[in-house]
C-alpha atoms as a PDB file:
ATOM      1  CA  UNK A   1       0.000   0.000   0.000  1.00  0.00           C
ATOM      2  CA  UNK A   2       1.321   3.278  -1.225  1.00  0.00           C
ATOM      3  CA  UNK A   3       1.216   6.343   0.967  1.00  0.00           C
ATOM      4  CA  UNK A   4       0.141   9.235  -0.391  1.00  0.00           C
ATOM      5  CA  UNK A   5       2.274  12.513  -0.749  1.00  0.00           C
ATOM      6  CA  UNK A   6       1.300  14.872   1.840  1.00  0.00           C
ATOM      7  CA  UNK A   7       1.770  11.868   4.924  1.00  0.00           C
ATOM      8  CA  UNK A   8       5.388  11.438   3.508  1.00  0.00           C
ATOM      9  CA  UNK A   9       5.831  15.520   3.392  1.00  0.00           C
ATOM     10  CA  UNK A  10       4.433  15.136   6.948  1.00  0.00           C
ATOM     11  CA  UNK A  11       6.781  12.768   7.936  1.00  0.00           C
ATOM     12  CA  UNK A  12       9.600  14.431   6.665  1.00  0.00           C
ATOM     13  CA  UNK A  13       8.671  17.169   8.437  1.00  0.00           C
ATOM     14  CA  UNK A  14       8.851  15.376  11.858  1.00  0.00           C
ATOM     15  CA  UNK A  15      11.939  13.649  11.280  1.00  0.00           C
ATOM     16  CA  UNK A  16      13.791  16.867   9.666  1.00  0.00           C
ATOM     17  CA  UNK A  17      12.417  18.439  13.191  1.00  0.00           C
ATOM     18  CA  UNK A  18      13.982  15.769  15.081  1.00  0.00           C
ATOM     19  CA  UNK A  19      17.204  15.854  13.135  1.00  0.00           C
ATOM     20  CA  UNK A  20      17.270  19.140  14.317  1.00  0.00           C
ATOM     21  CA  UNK A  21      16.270  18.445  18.054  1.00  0.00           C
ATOM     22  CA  UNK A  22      19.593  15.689  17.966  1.00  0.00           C
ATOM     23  CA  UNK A  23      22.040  18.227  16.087  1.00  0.00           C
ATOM     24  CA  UNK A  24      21.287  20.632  18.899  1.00  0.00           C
ATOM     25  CA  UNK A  25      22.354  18.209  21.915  1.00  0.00           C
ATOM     26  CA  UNK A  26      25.305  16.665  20.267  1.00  0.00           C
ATOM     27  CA  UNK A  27      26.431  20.444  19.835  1.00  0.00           C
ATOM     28  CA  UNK A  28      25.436  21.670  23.303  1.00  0.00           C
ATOM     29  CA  UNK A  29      27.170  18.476  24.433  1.00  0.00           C
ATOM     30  CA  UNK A  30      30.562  19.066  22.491  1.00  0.00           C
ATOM     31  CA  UNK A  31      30.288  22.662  23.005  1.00  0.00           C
ATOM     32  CA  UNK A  32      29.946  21.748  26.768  1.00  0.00           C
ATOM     33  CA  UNK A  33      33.130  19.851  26.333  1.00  0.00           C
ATOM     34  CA  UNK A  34      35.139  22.517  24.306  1.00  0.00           C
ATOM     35  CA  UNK A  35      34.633  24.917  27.549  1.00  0.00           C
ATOM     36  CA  UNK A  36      35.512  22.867  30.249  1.00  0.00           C
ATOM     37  CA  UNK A  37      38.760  22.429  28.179  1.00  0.00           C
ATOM     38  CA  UNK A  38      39.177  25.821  27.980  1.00  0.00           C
ATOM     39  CA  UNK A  39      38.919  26.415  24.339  1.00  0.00           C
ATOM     40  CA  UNK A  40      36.369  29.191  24.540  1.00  0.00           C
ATOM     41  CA  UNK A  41      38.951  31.541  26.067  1.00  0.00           C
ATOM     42  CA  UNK A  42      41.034  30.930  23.239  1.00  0.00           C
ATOM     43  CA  UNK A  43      41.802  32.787  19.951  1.00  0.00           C
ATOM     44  CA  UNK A  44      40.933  30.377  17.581  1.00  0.00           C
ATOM     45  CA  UNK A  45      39.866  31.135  14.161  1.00  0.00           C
ATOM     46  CA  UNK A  46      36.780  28.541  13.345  1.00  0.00           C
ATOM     47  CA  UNK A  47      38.847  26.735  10.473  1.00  0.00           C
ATOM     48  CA  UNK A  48      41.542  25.910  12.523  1.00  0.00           C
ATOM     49  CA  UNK A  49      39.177  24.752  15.023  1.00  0.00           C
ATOM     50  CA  UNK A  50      37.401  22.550  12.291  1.00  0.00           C
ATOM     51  CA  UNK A  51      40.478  21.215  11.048  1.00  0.00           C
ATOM     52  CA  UNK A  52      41.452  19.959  14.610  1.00  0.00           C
ATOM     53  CA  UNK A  53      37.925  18.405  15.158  1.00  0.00           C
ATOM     54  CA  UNK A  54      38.236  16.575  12.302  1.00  0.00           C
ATOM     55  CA  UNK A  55      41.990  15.130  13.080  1.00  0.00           C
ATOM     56  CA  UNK A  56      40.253  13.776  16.543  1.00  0.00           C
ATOM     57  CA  UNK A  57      37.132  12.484  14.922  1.00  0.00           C
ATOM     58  CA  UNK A  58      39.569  10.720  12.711  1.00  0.00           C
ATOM     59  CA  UNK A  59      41.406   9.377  15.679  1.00  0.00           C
ATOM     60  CA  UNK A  60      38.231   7.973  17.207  1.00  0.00           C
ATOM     61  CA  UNK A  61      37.022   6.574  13.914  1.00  0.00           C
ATOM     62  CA  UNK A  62      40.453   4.601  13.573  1.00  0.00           C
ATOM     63  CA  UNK A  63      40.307   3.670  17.077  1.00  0.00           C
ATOM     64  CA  UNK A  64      43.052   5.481  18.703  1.00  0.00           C
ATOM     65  CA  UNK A  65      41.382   6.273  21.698  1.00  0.00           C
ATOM     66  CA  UNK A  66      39.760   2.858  22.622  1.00  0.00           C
ATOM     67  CA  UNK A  67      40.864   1.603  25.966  1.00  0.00           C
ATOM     68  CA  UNK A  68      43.610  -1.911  25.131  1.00  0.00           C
ATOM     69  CA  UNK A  69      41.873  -4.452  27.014  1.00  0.00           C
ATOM     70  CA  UNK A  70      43.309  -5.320  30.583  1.00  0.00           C
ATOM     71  CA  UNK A  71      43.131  -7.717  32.863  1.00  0.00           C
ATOM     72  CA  UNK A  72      44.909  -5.274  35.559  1.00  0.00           C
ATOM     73  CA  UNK A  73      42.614  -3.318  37.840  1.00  0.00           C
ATOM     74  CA  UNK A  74      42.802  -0.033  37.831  1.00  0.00           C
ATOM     75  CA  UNK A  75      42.053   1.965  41.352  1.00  0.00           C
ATOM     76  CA  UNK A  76      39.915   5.035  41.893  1.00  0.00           C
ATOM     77  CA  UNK A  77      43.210   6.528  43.890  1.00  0.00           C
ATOM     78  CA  UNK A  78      44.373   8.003  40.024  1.00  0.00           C
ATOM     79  CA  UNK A  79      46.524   6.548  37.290  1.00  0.00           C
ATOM     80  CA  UNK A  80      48.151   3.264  37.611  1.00  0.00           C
ATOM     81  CA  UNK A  81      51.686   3.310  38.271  1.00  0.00           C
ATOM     82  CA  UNK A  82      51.285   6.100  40.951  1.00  0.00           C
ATOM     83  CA  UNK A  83      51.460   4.995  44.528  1.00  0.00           C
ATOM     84  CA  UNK A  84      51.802   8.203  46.335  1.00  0.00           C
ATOM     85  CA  UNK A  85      55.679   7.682  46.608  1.00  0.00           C
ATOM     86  CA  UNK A  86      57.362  10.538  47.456  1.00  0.00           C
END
């Protein structure tokens, strides 16, 4: 059974609305991110900034940031290796 025109317009319509609803948290989310990082009190032209989020996001896609498996546990003191040695 086809549907006709106007229901597919109308569901475009929703989903272009949510599509817009999800673009807006993933950038309050990121942008979140940038400022705890300090990047918003930096002089940063936008490209620059571009080109860097798109040398991480190419880093994530190739996996460079996933945890290596361990069978070590890890405590909730701070990094492993540290013991508080002085």
């Amino acid at each position: 059974m086809k549907k006709p025109s106007s229901k597919i317009r109308e569901e475009i319509t929703r989903l272009q609305e949510q599509l817009k609803q999800a673009e807006s948290r993933d950038a309050e989310r990121i942008g979140r991110i940038a400022l705890k990082t300090g990047l918003g009190d930096m002089e940063i032209e936008e490209s620059q900034l571009q080109t860097a989020f798109e040398e991480l996001a190419a880093r994530f896609r190739k996996g460079a940031f996933q945890n290596p498996k361990s069978t070590a546990p890890v405590s909730a003191g701070g990094p492993s290796g540290q013991r508080g040695e002085g």
